[in-house]
Protein backbone atom coordinates (compact mmCIF):
# COMPACT_ATOMS: atom_id res chain seq x y z
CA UNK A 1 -10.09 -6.93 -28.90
CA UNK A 2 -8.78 -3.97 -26.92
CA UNK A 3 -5.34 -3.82 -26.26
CA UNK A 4 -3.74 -3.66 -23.16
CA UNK A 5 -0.78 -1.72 -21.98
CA UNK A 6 2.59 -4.19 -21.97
CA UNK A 7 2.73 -4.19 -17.89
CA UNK A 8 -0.86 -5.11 -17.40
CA UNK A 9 -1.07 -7.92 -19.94
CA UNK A 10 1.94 -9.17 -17.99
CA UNK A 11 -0.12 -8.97 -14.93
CA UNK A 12 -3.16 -10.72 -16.32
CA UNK A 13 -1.52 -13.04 -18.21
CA UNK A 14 0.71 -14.51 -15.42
CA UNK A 15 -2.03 -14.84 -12.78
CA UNK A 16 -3.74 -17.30 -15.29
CA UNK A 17 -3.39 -20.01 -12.40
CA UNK A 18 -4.86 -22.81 -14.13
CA UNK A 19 -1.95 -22.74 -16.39
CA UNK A 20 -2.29 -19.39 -17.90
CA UNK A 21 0.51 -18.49 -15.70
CA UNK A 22 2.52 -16.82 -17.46
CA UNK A 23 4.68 -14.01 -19.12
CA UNK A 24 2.82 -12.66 -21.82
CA UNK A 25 4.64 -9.89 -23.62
CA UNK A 26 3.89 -8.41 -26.35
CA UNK A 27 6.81 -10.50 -27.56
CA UNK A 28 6.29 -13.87 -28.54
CA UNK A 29 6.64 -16.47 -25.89
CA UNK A 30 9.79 -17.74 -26.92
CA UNK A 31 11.44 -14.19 -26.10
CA UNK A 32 10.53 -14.70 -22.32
CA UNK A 33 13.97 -15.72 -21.49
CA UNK A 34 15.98 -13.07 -22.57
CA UNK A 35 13.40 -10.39 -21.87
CA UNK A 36 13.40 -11.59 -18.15
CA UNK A 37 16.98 -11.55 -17.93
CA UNK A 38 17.51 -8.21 -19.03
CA UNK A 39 14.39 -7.58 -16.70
CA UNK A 40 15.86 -8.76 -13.46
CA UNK A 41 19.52 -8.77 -13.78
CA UNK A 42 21.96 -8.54 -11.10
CA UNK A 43 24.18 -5.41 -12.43
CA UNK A 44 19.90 -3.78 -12.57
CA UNK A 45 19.84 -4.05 -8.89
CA UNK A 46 22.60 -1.44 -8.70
CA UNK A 47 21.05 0.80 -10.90
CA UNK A 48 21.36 4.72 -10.20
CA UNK A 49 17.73 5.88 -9.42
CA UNK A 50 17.19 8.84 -11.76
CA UNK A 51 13.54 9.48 -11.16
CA UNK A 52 13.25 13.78 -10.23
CA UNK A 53 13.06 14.25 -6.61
CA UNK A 54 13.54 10.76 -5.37
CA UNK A 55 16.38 11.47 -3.37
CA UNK A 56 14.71 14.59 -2.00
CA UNK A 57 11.34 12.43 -1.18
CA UNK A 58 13.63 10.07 0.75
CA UNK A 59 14.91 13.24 2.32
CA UNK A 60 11.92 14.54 3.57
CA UNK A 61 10.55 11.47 4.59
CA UNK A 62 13.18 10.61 6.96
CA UNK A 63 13.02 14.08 8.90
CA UNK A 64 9.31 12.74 9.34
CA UNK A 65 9.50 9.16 10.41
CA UNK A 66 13.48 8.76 11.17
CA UNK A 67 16.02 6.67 9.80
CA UNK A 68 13.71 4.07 8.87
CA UNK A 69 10.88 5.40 6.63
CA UNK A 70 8.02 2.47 6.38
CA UNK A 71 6.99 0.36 8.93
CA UNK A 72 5.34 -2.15 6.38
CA UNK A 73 6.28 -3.07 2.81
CA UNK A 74 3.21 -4.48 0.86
CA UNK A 75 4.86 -7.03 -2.20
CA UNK A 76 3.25 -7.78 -5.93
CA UNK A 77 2.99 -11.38 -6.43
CA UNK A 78 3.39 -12.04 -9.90
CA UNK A 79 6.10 -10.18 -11.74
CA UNK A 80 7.69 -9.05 -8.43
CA UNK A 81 7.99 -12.08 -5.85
CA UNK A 82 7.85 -14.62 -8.60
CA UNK A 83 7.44 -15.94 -11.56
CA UNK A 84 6.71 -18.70 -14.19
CA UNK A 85 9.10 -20.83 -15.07
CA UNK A 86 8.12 -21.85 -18.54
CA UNK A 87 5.89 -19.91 -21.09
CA UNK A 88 2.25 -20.34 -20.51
CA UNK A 89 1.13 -21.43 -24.48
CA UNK A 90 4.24 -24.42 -24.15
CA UNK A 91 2.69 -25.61 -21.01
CA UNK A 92 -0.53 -25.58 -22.24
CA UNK A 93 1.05 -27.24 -25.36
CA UNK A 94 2.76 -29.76 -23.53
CA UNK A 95 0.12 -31.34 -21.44
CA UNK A 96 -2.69 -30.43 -24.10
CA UNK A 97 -1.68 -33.23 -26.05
CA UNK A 98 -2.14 -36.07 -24.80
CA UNK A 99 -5.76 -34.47 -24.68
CA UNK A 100 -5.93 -33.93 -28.24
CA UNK A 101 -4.39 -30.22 -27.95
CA UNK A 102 -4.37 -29.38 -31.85
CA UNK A 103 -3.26 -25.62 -31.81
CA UNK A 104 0.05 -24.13 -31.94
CA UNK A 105 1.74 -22.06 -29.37
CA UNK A 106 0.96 -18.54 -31.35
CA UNK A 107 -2.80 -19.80 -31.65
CA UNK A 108 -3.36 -20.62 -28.07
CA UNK A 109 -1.63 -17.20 -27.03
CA UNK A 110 -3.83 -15.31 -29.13
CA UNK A 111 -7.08 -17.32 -28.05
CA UNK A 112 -5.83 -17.21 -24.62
CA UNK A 113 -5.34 -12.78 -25.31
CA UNK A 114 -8.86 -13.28 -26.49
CA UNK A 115 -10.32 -14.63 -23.78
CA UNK A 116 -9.09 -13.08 -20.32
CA UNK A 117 -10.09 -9.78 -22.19
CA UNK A 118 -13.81 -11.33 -21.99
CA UNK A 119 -16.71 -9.57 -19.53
CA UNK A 120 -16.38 -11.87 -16.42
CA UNK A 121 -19.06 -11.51 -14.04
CA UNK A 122 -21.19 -8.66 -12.55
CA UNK A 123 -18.65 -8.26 -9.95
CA UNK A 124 -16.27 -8.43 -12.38
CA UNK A 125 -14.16 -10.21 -9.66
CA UNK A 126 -12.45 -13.31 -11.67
CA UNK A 127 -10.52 -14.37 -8.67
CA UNK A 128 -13.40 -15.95 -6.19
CA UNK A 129 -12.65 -18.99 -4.03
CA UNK A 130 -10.56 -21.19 -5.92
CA UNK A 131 -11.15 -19.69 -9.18
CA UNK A 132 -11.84 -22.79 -10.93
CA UNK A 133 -14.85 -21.46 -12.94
CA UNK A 134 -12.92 -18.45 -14.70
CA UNK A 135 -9.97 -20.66 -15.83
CA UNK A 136 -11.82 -23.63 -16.66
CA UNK A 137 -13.56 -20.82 -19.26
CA UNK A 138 -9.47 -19.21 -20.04
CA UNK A 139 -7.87 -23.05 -20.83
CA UNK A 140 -11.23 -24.34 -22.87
CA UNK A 141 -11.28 -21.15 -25.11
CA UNK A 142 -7.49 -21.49 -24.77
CA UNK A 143 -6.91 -24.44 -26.55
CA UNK A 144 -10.49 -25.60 -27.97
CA UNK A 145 -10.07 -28.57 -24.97
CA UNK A 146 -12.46 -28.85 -22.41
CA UNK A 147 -11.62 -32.29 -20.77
CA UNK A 148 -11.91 -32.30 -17.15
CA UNK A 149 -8.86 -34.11 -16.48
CA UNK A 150 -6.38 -31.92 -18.41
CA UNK A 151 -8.08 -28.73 -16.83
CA UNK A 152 -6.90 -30.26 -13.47
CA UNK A 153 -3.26 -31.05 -14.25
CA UNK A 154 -3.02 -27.82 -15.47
CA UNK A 155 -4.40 -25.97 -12.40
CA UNK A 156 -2.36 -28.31 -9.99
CA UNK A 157 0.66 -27.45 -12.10
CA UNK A 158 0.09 -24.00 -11.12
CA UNK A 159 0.21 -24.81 -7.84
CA UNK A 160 3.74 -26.43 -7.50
CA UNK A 161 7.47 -25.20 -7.34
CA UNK A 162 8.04 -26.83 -10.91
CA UNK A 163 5.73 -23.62 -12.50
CA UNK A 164 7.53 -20.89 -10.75
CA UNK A 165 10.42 -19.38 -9.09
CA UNK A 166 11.46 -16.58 -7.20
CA UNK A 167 12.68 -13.56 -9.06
CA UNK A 168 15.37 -12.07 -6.57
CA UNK A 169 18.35 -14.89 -5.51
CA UNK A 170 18.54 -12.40 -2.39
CA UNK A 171 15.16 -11.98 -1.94
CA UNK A 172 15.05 -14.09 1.79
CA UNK A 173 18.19 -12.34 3.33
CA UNK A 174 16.22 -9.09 2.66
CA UNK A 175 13.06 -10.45 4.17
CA UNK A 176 15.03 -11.86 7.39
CA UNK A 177 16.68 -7.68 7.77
CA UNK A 178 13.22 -6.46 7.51
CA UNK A 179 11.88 -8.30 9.81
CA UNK A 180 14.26 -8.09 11.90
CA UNK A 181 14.36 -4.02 11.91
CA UNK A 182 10.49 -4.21 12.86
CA UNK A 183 9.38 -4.01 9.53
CA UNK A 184 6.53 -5.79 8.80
CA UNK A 185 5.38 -7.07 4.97
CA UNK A 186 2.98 -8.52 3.20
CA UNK A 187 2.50 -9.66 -0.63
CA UNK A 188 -0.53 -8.10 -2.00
CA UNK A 189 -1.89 -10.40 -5.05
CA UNK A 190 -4.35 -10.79 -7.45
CA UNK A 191 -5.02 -14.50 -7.25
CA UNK A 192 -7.20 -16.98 -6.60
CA UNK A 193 -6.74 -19.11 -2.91
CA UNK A 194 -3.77 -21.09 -4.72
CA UNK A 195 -1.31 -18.60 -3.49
CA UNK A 196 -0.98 -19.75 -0.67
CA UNK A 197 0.13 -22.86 -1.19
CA UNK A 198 2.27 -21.81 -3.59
CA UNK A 199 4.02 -19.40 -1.25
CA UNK A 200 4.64 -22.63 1.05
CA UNK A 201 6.01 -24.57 -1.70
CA UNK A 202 8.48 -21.93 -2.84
CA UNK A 203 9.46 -22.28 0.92
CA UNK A 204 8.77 -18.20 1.29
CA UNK A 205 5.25 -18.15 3.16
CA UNK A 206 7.20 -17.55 6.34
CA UNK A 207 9.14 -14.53 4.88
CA UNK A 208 5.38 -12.50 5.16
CA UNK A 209 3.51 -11.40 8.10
CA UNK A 210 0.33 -11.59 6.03
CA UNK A 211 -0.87 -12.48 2.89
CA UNK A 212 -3.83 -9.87 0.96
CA UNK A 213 -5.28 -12.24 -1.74
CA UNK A 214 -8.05 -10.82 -4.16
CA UNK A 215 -9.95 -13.96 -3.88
CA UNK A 216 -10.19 -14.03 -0.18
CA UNK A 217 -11.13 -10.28 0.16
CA UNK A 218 -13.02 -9.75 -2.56
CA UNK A 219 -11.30 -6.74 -4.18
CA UNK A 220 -8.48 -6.99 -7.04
CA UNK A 221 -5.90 -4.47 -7.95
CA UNK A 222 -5.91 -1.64 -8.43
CA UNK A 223 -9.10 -1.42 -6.22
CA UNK A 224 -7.83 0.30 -2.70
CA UNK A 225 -9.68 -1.83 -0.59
CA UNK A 226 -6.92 -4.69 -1.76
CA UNK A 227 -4.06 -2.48 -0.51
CA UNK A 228 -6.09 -1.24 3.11
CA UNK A 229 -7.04 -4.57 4.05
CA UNK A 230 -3.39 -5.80 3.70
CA UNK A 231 -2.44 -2.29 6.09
CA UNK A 232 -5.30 -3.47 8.56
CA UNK A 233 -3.98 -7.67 8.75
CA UNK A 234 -0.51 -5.84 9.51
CA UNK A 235 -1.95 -3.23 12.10
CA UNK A 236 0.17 -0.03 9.67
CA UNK A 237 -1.62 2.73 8.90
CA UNK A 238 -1.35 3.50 4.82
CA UNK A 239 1.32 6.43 4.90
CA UNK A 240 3.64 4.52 6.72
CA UNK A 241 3.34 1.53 3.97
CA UNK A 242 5.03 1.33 0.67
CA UNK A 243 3.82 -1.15 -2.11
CA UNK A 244 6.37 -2.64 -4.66
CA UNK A 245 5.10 -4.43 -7.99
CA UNK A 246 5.34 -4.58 -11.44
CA UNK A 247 2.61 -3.08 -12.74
CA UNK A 248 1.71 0.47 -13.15
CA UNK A 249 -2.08 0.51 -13.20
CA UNK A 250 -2.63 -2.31 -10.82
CA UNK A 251 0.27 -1.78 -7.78
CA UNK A 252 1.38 2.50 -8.22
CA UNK A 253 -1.66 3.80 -9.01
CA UNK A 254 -3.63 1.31 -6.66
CA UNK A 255 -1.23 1.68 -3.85
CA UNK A 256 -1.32 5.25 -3.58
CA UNK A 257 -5.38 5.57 -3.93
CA UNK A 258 -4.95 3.85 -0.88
CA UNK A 259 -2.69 6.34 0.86
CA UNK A 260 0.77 4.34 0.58
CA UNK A 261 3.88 4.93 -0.80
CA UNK A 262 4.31 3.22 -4.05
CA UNK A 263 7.66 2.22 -5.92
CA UNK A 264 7.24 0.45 -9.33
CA UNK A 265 9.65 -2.82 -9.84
CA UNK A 266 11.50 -2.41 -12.32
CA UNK A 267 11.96 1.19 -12.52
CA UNK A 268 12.18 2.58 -9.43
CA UNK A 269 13.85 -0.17 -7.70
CA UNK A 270 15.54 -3.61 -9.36
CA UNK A 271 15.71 -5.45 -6.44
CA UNK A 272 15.16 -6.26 -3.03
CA UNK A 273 18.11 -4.75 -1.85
CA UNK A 274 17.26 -1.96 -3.28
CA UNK A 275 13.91 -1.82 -1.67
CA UNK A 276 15.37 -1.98 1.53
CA UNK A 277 18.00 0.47 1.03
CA UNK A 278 15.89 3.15 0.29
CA UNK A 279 13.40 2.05 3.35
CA UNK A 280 16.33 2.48 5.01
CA UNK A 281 17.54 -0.90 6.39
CA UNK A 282 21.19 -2.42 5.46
CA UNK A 283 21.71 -5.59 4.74
């Protein structure tokens, strides 16, 4: 099996919706915790931003557009918005066995590794619809189980609070200043049409003037045509958008195909505060 970069398995691997969702590190499961913590601590949001020419980007950007420098902020799902509460292979554990689930944590991550790295499609879309056909094929190779009933209390798992939670404790007084500046956002996401839901449960749908989901417009990161539609459901043109995520394939390199601005979570910023400090709006 090909290996993929640590960001992007982190990506795939937590977009597994029908329980798959989860972080999937090149650490073991069990180190999901701490690595997360580290990831998306508070004293990280006040980081010093040391990338070359940042501050001189910012610079130049405000003598185009003004104080404020985007009039839309496009948001990463997975990784960025949210994410899962519990390790995928332990979920899959836990309400595998009353189903007969026989394999071990470490065994269903590597089958599961095995798996989403299969050829999926001539499209090679996994996302379509409700994505029920891809992740019935991800949980049965997963964990040797292909009982109809346990595929669907995974997948409605996936769809509740209990699976996830916001990343940023701040995260809706940032929205609210946005917003309330005029600038308009919308969470660009490789998913199937569970996200929605999801967004409502997690009581942040209403944060978002749109929502860009792969399954719905047939295109997944880092494809362009993700990141434009999202520009045209907010009426922004791509140069005045910036895209925040996780990922460096999928959301920098995607984002700026597309013509936006692109700031990788994590590394360029730590948190929404940050993101909306250097768009220029104070909260």
């Amino acid at each position: 099996m090909a290996m993929m970069t640590r960001a992007r398995f982190l990506k795939n691997s937590v977009l597994a919706g029908a329980g798959a969702a989860v972080s999937l590190t090149p650490r073991t499961a069990a180190s999901f915790g701490e690595h997360q913590h580290r990831r998306y601590s508070v004293e990280a949001a006040t980081a010093t931003l040391v990338e070359p020419g940042v501050k001189e980007y910012e610079e130049y950007r405000r003598s185009l557009y003004g104080e404020i420098t985007h009039k839309a902020l496009l948001v990463d799902a997975v990784g960025t918005l949210l994410v899962p509460s519990q390790p995928m292979a332990q979920i899959y554990r836990k309400i595998g066995e009353k189903y007969g689930v026989k394999y071990s944590e470490n065994e269903i991550l590597d089958r599961y590794r095995w798996a989403y790295e299969q050829p999926w499609g001539r499209s090679r879309i996994r996302y379509v619809d409700d994505g029920r056909p891809f992740w019935q094929f991800i949980v049965s190779s997963s964990t040797g189980c292909s009982d109809s009933e346990y595929f669907e209390e995974l997948y409605q798992y996936y769809t509740t609070d209990k699976a996830w939670h916001l990343v940023d404790p701040d995260a809706e007084e940032v929205f609210k200043a946005l917003k309330k500046a005029g600038v308009k956002s919308a969470v660009v996401s490789n998913f199937d049409t569970r996200l929605r839901p999801l967004l409502r449960a997690l009581r942040c749908d209403h944060w978002f003037d749109a929502v860009a989901v792969s399954a719905e417009v047939a295109a997944e990161k880092p494809n362009p045509t993700i990141f434009i539609k999202a520009c045209e459901f907010l009426g922004v043109n791509p140069e005045d958008t910036v895209h925040v995520g996780d990922d460096r394939r999928n959301d920098l390199w995607g984002a700026r195909d597309a013509g936006c601005d692109a700031w990788l979570w994590g590394s360029d910023v730590h948190s929404f505060k940050e993101v909306a400090q250097r768009i220029g709006v104070h909260v």
